[in-house]
Protein backbone atom coordinates (compact mmCIF):
# COMPACT_ATOMS: atom_id res chain seq x y z
CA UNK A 1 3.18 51.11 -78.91
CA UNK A 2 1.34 52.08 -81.81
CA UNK A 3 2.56 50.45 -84.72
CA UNK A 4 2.23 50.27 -88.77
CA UNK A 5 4.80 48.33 -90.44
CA UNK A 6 4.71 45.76 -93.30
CA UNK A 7 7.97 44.16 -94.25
CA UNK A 8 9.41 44.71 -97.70
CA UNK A 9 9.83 40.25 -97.54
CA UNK A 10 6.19 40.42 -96.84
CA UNK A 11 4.85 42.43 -99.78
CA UNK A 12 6.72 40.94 -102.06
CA UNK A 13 5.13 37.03 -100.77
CA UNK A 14 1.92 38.68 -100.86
CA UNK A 15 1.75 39.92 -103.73
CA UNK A 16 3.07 36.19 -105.45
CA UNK A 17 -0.25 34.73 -103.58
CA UNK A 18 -3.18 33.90 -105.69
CA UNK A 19 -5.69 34.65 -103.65
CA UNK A 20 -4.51 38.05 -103.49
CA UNK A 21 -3.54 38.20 -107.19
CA UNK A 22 -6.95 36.66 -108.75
CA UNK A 23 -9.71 37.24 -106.56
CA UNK A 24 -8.60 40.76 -103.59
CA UNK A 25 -6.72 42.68 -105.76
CA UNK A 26 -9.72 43.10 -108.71
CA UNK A 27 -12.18 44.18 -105.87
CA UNK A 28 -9.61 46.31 -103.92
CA UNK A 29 -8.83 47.98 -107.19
CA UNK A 30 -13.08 48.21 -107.93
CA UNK A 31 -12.86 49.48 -104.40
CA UNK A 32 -15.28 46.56 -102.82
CA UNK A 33 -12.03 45.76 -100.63
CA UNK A 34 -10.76 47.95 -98.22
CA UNK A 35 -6.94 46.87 -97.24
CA UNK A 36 -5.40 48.29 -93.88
CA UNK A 37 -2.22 47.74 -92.59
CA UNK A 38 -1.44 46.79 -89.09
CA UNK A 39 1.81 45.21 -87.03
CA UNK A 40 3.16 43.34 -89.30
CA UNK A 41 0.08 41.96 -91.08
CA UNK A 42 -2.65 43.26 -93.16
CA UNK A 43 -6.69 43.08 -92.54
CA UNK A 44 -8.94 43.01 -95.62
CA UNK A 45 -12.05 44.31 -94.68
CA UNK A 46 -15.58 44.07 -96.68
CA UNK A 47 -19.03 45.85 -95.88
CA UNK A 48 -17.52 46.32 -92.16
CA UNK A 49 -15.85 42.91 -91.72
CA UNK A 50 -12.44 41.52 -91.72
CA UNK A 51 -12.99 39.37 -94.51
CA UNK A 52 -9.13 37.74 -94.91
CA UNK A 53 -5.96 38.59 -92.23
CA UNK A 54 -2.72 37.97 -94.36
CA UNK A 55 0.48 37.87 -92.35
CA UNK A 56 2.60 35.39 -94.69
CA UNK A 57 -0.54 33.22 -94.39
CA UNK A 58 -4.18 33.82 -95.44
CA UNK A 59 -7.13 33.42 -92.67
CA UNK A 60 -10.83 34.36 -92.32
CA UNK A 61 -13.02 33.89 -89.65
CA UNK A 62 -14.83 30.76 -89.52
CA UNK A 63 -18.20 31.64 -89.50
CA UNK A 64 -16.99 33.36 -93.01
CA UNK A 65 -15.51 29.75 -94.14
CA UNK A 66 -18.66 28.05 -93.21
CA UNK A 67 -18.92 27.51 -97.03
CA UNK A 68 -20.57 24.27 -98.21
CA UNK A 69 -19.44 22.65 -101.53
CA UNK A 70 -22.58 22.69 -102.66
CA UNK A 71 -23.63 25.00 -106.13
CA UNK A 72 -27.66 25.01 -105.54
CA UNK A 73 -29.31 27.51 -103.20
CA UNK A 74 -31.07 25.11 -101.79
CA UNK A 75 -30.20 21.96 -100.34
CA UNK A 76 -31.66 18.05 -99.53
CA UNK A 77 -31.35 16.61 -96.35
CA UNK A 78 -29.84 13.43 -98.97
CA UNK A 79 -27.38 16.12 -100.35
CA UNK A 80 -26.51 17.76 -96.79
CA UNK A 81 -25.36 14.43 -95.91
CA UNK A 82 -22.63 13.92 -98.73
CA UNK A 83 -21.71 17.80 -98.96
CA UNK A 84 -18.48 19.04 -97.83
CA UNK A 85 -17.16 22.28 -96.30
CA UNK A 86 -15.13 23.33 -98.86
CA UNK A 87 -10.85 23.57 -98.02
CA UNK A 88 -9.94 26.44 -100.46
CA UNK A 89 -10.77 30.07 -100.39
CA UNK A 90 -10.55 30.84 -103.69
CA UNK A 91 -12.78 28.92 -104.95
CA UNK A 92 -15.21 29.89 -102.09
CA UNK A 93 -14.03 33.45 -102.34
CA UNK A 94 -17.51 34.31 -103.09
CA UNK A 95 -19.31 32.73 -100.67
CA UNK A 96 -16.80 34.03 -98.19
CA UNK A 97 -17.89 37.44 -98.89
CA UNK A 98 -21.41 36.87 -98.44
CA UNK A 99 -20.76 35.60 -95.13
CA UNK A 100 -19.07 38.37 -93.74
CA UNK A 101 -21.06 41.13 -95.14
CA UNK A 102 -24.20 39.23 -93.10
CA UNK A 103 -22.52 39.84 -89.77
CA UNK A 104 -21.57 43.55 -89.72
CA UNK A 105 -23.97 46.27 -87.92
CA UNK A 106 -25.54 49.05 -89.68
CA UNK A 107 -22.51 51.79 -88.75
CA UNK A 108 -19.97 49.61 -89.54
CA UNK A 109 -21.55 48.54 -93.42
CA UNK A 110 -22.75 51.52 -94.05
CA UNK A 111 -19.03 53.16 -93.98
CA UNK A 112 -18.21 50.77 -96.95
CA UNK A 113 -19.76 53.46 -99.13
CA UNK A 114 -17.05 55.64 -97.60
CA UNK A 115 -14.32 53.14 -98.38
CA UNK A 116 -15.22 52.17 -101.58
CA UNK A 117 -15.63 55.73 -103.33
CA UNK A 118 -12.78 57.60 -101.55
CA UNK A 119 -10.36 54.63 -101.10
CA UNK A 120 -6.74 55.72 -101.15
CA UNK A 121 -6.56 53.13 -103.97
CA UNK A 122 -7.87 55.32 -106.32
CA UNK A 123 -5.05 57.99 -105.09
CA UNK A 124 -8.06 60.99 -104.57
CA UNK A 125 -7.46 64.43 -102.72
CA UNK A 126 -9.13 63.36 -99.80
CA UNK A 127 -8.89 59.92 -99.20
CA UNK A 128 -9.61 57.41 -96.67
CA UNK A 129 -6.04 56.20 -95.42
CA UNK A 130 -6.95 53.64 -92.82
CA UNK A 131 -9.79 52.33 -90.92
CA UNK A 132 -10.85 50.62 -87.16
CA UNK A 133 -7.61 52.19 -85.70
CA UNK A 134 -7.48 50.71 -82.61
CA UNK A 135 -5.13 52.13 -79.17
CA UNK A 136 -4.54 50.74 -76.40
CA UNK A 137 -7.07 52.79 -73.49
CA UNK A 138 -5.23 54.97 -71.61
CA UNK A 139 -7.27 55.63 -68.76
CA UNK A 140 -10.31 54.13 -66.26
CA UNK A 141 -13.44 55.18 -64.36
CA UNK A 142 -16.48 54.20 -62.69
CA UNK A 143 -18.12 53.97 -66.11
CA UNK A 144 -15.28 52.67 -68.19
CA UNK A 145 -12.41 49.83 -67.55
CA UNK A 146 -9.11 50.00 -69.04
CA UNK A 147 -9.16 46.97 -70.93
CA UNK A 148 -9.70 46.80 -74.23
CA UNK A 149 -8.90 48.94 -77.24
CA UNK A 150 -10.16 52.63 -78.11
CA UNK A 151 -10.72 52.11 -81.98
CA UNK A 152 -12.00 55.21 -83.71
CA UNK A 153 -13.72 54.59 -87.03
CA UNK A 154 -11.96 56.24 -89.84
CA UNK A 155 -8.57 58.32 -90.67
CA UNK A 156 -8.72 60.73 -93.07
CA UNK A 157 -5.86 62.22 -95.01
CA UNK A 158 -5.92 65.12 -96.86
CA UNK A 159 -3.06 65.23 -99.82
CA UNK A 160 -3.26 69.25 -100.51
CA UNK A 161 -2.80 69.65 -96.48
CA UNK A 162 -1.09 67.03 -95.64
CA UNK A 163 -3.19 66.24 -92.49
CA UNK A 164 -4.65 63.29 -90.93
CA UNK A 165 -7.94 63.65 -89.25
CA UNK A 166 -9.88 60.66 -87.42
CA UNK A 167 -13.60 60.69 -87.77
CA UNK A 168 -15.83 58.18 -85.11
CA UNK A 169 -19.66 57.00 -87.23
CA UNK A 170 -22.17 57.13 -85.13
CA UNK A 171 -26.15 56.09 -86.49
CA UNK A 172 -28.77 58.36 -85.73
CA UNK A 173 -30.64 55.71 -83.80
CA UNK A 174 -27.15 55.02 -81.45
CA UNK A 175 -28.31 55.95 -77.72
CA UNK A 176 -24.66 57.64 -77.31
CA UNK A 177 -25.30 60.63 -79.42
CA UNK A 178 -28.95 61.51 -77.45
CA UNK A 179 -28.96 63.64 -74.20
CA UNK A 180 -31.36 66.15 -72.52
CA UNK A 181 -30.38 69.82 -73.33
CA UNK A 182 -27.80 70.89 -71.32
CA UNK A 183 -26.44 66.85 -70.30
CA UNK A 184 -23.40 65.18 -71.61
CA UNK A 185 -24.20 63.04 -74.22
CA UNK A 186 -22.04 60.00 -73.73
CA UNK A 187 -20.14 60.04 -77.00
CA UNK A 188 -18.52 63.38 -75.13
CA UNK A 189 -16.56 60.93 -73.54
CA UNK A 190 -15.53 58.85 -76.09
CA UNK A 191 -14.59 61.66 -78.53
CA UNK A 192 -12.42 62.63 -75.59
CA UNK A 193 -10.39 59.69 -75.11
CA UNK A 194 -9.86 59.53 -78.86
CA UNK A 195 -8.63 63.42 -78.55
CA UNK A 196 -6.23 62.00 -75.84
CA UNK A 197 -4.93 59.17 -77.67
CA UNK A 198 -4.18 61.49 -80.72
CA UNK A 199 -2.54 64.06 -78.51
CA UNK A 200 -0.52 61.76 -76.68
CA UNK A 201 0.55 59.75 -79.96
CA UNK A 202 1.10 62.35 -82.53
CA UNK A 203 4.08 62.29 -83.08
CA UNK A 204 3.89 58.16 -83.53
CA UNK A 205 1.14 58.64 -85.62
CA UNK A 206 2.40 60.71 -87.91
CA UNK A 207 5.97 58.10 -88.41
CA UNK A 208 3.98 55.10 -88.34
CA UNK A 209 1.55 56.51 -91.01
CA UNK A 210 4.64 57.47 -93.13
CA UNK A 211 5.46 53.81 -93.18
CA UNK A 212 2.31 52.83 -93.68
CA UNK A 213 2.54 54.48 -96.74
CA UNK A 214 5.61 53.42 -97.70
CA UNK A 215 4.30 49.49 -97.47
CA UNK A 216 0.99 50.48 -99.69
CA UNK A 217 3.15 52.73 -102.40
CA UNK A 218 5.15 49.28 -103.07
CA UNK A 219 2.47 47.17 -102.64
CA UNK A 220 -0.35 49.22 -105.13
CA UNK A 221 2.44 50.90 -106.73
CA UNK A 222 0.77 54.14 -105.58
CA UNK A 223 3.07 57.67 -105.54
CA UNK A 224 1.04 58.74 -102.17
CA UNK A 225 2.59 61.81 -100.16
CA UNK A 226 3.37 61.15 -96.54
CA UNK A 227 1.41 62.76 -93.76
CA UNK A 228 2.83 66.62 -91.92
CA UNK A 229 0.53 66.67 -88.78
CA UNK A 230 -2.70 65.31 -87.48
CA UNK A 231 -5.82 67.44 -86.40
CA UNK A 232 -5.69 67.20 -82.79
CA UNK A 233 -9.44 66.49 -82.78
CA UNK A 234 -11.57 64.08 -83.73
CA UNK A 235 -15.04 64.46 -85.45
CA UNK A 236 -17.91 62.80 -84.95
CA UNK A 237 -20.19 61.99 -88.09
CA UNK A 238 -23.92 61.02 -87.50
CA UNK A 239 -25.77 59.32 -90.22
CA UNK A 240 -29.08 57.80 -91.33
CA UNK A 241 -31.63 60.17 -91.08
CA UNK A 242 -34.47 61.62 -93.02
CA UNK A 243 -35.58 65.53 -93.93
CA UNK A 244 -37.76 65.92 -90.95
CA UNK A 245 -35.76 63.77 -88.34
CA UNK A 246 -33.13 66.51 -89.82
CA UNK A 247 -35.29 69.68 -88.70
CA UNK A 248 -36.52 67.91 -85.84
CA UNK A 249 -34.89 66.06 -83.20
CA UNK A 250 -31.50 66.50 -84.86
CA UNK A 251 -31.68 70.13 -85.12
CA UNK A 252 -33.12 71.01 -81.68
CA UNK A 253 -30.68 67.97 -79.82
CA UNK A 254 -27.54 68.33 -81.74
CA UNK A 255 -26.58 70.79 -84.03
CA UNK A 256 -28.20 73.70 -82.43
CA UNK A 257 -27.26 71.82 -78.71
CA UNK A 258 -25.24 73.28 -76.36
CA UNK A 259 -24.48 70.23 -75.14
CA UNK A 260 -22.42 69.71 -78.50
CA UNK A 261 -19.93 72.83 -78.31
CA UNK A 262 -17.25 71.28 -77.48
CA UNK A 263 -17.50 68.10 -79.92
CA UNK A 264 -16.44 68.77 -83.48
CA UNK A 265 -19.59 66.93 -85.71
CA UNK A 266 -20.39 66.32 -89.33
CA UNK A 267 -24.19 65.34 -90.09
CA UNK A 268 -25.65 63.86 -93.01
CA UNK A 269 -28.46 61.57 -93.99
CA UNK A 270 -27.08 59.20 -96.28
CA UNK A 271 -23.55 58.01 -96.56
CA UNK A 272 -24.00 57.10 -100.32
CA UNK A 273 -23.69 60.98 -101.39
CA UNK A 274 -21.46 61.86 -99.07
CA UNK A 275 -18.78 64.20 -100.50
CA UNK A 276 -15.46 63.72 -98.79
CA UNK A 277 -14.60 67.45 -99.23
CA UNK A 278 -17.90 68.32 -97.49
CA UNK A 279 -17.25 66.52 -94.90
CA UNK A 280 -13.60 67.54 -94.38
CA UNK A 281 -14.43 71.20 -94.22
């Protein structure tokens, strides 16, 4: 089942932590930290990452909490000897978030731009309401086996229309958006699984995102409307390309491609001026 709950018990031991008090919630409210709620937990994500999972205890990933006590940027083989991993994340808060920001790929970082400037923190129009939403796969083939998750990118909600809309990121250099004329591009497959999974679990969606919103208006102590329907359809949004890949290959393989009709697609070069409303429409 698809699930996004956060108990009222929860929030309120969360929000006594002081991790959370002095170091996550300055950067979520700068917008550097992207919170998402989940079953009964929350993920803290940074420049793609999951930097800290909180579900009545913190945890990071331990290449993340590889942190030395050690001030210098560069270290002795003498000093290596007598350092220490360090045993507290606040203090190597810092440190913590350098690490995970080293391990993300290029589609997954360069959505923090998206995060940060349209995070439903900052309670805009258009907003980004969650991200990585993960479902369980629904189906198998020759190409594809059923376990694992489908997890689609971003979710979108629109205030004014009070719609949620998933979008999947795909690079320009990713193999899965490239096809000869008149092929399916593999992303055509993806995109429809995700339209499956929001067809099928609309109607969860749309309740579980109402309590989603519920746990982040008493957590922020936001005033955020709750979500009427879902678009039925995903979009796909390629980035990271220049004025003449633009013309060029993009143009003749994608925008103007047949072999895109039936995908819904949003194009632009770089993330960091992307407007939301743009990209909605």
């Amino acid at each position: 089942m698809f699930k996004r709950i956060l108990s009222s018990a929860l929030i309120a031991k969360l929000k006594e932590e002081t991790l959370f008090k002095k170091c996550l919630l300055p950067d979520i409210k700068n917008g550097d930290i992207f919170p998402a709620i989940r079953n009964k937990y929350i993920d803290f994500y940074y420049k793609g990452g999951c930097l800290f999972r909180y579900d009545g205890e913190f945890r990071t990933h331990i290449k993340y909490a590889s942190v030395l006590d050690h001030l210098k940027d560069y270290i002795s083989q003498n000093e290596l000897s007598k350092a220490h991993h360090t045993s507290n994340f606040i203090e190597a808060y810092s440190r913590i978030k350098e690490n995970c920001s080293l391990y993300s790929g290029i589609e997954r970082s360069s959505l923090w731009y998206i995060h940060k400037k349209y995070s439903y923190i900052n309670n805009p129009n258009i907003m980004v309401l969650d991200i990585e939403v993960s479902f369980a796969k629904e189906t198998k083939n020759e190409d594809e086996s059923k376990i694992g998750r489908d997890q689609i990118d971003l979710l979108i909600f629109n205030k004014k229309e009070k719609t949620l809309r998933f979008y999947e990121a795909k690079h320009f250099s990713n193999s899965e958006i490239w096809t000869k004329e008149g092929n399916e591009p593999k992303v055509q497959k993806q995109i429809d699984r995700y339209n499956s999974q929001i067809k099928n679990n609309e109607t969860e969606i749309i309740e579980e995102y109402s309590k989603y919103i519920d746990a982040l208006n008493s957590l922020f102590e936001l005033y955020l409307d709750k979500p009427d329907k879902v678009d039925k359809n995903a979009v796909l949004l390629i980035f990271g390309f220049d004025k003449d890949q633009l013309q060029g290959r993009l143009k003749n393989l994608i925008i103007d491609s047949l072999s895109f009709k039936t995908i819904k697609h949003y194009s632009i070069g770089n993330l960091k001026g992307l407007d939301i409303k743009n990209m909605w429409k």
